[in-house]
N, C-alpha and C. Protein backbone atom coordinates (compact mmCIF):
# COMPACT_ATOMS: atom_id res chain seq x y z
N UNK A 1 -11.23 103.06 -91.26
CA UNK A 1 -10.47 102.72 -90.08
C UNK A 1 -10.98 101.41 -89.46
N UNK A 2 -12.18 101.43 -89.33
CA UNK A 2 -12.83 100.00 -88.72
C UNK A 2 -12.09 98.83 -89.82
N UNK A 3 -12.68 99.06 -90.94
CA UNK A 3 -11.71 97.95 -91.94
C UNK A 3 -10.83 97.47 -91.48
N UNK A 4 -9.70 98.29 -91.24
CA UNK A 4 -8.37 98.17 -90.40
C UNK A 4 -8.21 96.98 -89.78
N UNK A 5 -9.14 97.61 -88.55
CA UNK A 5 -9.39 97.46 -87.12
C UNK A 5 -9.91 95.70 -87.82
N UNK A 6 -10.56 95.29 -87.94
CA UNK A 6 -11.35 94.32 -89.03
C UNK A 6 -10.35 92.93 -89.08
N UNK A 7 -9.11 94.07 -90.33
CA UNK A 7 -8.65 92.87 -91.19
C UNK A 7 -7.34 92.50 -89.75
N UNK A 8 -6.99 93.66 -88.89
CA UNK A 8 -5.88 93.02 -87.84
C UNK A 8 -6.49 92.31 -86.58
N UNK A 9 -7.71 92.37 -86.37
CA UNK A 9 -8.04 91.58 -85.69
C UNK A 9 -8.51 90.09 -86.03
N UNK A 10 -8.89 89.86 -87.27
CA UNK A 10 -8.89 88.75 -88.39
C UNK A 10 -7.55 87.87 -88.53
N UNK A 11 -6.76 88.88 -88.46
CA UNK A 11 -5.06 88.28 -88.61
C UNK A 11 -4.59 87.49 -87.12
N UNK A 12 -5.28 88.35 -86.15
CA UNK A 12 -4.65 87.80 -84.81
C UNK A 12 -5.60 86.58 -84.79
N UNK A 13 -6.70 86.88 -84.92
CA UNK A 13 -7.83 85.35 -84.83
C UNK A 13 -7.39 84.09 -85.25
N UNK A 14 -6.86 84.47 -86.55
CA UNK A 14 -6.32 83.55 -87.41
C UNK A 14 -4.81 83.07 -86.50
N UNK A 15 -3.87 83.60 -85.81
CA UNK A 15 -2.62 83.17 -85.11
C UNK A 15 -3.18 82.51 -84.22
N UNK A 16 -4.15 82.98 -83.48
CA UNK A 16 -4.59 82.39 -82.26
C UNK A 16 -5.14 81.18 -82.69
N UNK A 17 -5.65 80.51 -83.51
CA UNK A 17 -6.18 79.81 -83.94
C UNK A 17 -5.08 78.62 -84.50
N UNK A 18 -4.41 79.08 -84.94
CA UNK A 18 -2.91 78.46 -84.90
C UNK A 18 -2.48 77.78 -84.25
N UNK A 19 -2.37 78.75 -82.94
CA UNK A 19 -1.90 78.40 -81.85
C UNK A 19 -2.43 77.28 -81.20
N UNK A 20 -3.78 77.50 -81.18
CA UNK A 20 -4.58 76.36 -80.23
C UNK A 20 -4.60 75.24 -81.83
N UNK A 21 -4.48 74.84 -82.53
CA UNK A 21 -4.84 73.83 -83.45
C UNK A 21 -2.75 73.14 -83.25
N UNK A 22 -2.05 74.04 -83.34
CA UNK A 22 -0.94 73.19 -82.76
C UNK A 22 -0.78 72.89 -81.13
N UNK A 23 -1.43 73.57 -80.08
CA UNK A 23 -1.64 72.92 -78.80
C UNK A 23 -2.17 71.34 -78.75
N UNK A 24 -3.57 71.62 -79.66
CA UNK A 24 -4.59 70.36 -79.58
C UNK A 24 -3.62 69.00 -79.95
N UNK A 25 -2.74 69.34 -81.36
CA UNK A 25 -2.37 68.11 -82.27
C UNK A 25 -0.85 67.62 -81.28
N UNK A 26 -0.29 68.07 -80.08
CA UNK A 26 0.68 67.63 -79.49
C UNK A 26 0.14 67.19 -78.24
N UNK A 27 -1.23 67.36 -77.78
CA UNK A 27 -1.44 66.95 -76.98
C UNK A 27 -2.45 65.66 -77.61
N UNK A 28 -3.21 65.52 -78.79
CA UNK A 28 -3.45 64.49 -79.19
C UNK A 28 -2.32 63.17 -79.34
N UNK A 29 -0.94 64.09 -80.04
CA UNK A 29 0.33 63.17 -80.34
C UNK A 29 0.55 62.23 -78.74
N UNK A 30 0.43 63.33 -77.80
CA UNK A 30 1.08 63.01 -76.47
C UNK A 30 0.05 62.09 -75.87
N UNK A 31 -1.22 61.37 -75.95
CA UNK A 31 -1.95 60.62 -75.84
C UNK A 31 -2.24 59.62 -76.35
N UNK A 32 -1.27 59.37 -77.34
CA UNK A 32 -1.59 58.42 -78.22
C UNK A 32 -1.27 56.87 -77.66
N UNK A 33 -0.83 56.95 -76.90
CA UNK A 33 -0.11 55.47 -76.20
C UNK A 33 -1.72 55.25 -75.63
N UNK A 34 -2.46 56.18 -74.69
CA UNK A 34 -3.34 56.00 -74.17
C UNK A 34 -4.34 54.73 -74.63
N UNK A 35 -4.96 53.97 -73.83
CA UNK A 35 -6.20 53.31 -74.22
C UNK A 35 -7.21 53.49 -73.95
N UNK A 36 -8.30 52.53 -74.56
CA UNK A 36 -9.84 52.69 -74.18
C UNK A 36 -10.44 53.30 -75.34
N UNK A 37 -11.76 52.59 -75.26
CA UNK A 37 -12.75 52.87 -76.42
C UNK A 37 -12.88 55.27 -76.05
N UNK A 38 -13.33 55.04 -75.32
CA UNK A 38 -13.61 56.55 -75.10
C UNK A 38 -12.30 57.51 -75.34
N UNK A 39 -11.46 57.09 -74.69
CA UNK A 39 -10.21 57.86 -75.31
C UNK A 39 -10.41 58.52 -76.97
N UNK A 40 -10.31 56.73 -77.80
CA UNK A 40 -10.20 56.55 -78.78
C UNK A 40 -11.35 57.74 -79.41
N UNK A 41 -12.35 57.38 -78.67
CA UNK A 41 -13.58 58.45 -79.56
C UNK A 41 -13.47 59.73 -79.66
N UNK A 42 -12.64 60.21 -78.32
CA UNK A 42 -12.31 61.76 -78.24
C UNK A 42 -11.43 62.22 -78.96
N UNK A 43 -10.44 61.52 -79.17
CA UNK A 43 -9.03 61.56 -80.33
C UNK A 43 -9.79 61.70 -81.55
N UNK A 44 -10.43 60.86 -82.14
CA UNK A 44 -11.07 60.47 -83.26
C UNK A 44 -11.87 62.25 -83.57
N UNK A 45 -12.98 61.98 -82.65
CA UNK A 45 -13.28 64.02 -83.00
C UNK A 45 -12.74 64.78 -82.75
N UNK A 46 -11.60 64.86 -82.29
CA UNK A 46 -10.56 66.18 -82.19
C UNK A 46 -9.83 65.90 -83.04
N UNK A 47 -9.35 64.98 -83.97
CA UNK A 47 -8.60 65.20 -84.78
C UNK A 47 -9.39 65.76 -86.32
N UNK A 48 -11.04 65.24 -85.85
CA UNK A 48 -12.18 65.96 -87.16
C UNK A 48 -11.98 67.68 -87.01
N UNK A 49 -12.12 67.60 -85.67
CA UNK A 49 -12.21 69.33 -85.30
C UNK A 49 -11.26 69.62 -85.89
N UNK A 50 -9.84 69.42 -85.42
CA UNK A 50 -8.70 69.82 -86.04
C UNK A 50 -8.60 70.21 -87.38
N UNK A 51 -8.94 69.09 -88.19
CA UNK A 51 -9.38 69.22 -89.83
C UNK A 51 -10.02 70.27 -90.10
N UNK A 52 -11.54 70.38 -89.66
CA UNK A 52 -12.04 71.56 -89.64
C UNK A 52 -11.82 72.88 -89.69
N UNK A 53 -11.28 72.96 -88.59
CA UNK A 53 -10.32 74.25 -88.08
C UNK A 53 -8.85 74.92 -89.05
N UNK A 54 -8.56 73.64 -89.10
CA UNK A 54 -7.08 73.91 -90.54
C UNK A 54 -7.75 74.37 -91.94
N UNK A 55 -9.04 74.16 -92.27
CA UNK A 55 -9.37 73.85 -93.77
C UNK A 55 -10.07 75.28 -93.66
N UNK A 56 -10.56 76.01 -92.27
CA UNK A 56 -11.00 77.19 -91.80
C UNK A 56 -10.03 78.36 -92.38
N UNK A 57 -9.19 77.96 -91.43
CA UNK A 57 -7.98 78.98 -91.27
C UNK A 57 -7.43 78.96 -92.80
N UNK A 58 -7.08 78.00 -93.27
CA UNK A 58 -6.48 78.74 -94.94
C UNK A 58 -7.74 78.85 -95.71
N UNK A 59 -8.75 78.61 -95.31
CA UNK A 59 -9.78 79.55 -96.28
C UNK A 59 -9.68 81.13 -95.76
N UNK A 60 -9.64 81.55 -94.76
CA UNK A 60 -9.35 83.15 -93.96
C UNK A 60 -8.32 83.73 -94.46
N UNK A 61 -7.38 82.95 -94.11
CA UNK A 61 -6.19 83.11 -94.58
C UNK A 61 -5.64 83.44 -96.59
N UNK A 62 -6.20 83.06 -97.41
CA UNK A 62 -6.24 82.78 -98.61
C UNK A 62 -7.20 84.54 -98.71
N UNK A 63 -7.96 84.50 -98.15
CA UNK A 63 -9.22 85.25 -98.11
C UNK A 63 -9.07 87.03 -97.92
N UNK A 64 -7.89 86.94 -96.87
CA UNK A 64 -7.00 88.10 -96.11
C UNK A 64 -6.22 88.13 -96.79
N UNK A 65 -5.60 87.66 -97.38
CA UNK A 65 -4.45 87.97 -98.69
C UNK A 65 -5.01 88.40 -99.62
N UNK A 66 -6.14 87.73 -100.24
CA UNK A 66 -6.75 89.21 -101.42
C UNK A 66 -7.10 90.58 -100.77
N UNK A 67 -7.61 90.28 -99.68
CA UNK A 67 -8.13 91.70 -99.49
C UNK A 67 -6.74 92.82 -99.40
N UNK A 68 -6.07 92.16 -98.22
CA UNK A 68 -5.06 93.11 -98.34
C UNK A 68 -4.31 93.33 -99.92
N UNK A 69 -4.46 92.59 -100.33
CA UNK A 69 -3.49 92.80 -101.68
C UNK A 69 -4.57 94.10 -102.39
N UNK A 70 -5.80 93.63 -102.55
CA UNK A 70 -6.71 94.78 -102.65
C UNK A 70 -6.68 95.94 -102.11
N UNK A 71 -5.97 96.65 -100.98
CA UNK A 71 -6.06 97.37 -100.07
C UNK A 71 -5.05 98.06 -100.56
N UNK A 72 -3.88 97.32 -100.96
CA UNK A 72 -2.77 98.07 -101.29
C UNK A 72 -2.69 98.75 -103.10
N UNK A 73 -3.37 97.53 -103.37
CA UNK A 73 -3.43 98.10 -104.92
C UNK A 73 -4.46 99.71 -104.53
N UNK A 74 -5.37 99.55 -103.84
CA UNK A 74 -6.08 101.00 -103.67
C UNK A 74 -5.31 101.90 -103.10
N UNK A 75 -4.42 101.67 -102.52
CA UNK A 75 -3.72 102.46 -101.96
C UNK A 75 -2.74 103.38 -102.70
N UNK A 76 -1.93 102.24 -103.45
CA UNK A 76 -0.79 102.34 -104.75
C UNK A 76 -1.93 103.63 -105.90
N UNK A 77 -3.29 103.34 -105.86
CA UNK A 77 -3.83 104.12 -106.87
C UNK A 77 -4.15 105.72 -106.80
N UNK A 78 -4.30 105.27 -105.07
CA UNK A 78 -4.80 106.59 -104.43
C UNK A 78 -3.74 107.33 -104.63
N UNK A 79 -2.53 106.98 -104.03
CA UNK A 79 -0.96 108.26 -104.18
C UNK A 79 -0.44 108.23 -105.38
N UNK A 80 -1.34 107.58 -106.34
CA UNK A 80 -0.55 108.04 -107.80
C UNK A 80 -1.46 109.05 -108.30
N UNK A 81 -2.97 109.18 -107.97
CA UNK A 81 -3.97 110.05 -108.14
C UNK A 81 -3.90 111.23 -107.41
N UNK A 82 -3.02 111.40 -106.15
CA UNK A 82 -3.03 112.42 -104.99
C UNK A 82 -1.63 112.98 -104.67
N UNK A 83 -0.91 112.61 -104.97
CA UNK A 83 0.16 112.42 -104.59
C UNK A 83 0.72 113.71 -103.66
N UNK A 84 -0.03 114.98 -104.09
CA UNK A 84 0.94 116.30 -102.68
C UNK A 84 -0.63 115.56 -101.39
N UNK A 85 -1.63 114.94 -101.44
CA UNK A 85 -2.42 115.01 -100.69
C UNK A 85 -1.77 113.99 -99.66
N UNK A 86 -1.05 112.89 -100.27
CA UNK A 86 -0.49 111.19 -99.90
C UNK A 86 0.49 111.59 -99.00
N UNK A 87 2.04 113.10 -99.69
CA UNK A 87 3.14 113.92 -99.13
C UNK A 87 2.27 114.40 -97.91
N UNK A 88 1.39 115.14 -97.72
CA UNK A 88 0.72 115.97 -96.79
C UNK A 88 0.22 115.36 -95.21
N UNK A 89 -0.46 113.88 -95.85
CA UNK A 89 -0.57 113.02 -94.48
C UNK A 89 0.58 112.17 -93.99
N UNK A 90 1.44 112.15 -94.56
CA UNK A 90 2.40 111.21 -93.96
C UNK A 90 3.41 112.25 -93.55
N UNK A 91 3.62 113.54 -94.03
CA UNK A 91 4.05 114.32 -93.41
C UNK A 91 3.47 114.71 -91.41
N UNK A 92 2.06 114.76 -91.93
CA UNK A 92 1.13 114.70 -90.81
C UNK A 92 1.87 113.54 -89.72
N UNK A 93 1.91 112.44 -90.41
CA UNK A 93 1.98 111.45 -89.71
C UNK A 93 3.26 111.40 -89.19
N UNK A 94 4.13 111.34 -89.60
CA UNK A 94 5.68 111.89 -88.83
C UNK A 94 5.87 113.06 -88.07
N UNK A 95 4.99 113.96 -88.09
CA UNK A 95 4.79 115.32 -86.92
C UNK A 95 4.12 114.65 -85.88
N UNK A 96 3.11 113.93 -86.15
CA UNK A 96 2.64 113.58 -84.78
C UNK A 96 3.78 112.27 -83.80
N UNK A 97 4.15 111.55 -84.82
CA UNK A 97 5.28 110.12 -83.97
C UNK A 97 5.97 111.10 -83.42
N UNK A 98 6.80 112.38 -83.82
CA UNK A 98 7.90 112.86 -83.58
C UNK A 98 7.94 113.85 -82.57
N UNK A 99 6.16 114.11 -82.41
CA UNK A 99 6.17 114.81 -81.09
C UNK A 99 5.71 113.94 -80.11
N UNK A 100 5.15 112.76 -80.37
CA UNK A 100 4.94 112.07 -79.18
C UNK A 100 6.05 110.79 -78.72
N UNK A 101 7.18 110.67 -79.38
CA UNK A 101 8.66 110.66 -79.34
C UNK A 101 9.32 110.87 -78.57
N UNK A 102 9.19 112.50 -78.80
CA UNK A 102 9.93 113.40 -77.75
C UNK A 102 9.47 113.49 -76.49
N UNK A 103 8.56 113.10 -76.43
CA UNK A 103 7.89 113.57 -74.96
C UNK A 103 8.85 112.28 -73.93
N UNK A 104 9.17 111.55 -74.40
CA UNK A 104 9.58 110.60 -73.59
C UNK A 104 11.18 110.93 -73.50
């Protein structure tokens, strides 16, 4: 379960990370008229960071795609090995949505 917990909080890291690396590069774009040596220097390492950060994220990214692909192939193996055990929890698992469903 922590795994889980793990690889979806990995996934949101990775959006969020997104997010702020396309914030940074429109507000770099949107400065660009700007002058001055110091400007220039701060642009100059935020656009390194930026690099950084992009070459980050599809290494994670690249990284989270095997695993999950891994996750599922175990998965695919487990309910071909179990299969009334695989029927039994997802049965489980639709008794519980369907009573906490109803309650509303």
């Amino acid at each position: 379960m922590k795994k889980v917990v793990d690889e979806i909080t990995k996934e949101q890291l990775i959006a969020d990370f997104r997010t702020v690396v396309a914030d940074a590069e429109a507000l770099l774009k949107a400065t660009a008229n700007q002058g001055g040596e110091e400007v220039a220097a701060v642009r100059a390492k935020a656009e390194e960071s930026l690099r950084v950060v992009k070459s980050w994220i599809a290494d994670e990214q690249v990284e989270l795609l095997v695993k999950t692909k891994e996750a599922a192939k175990a998965t695919d193996a487990y309910v071909h090995e179990n299969p009334w055990k695989a029927v039994g929890v997802a049965a489980g698992i639709g008794l519980v949505i369907g009573l906490l469903s109803g309650r509303r």
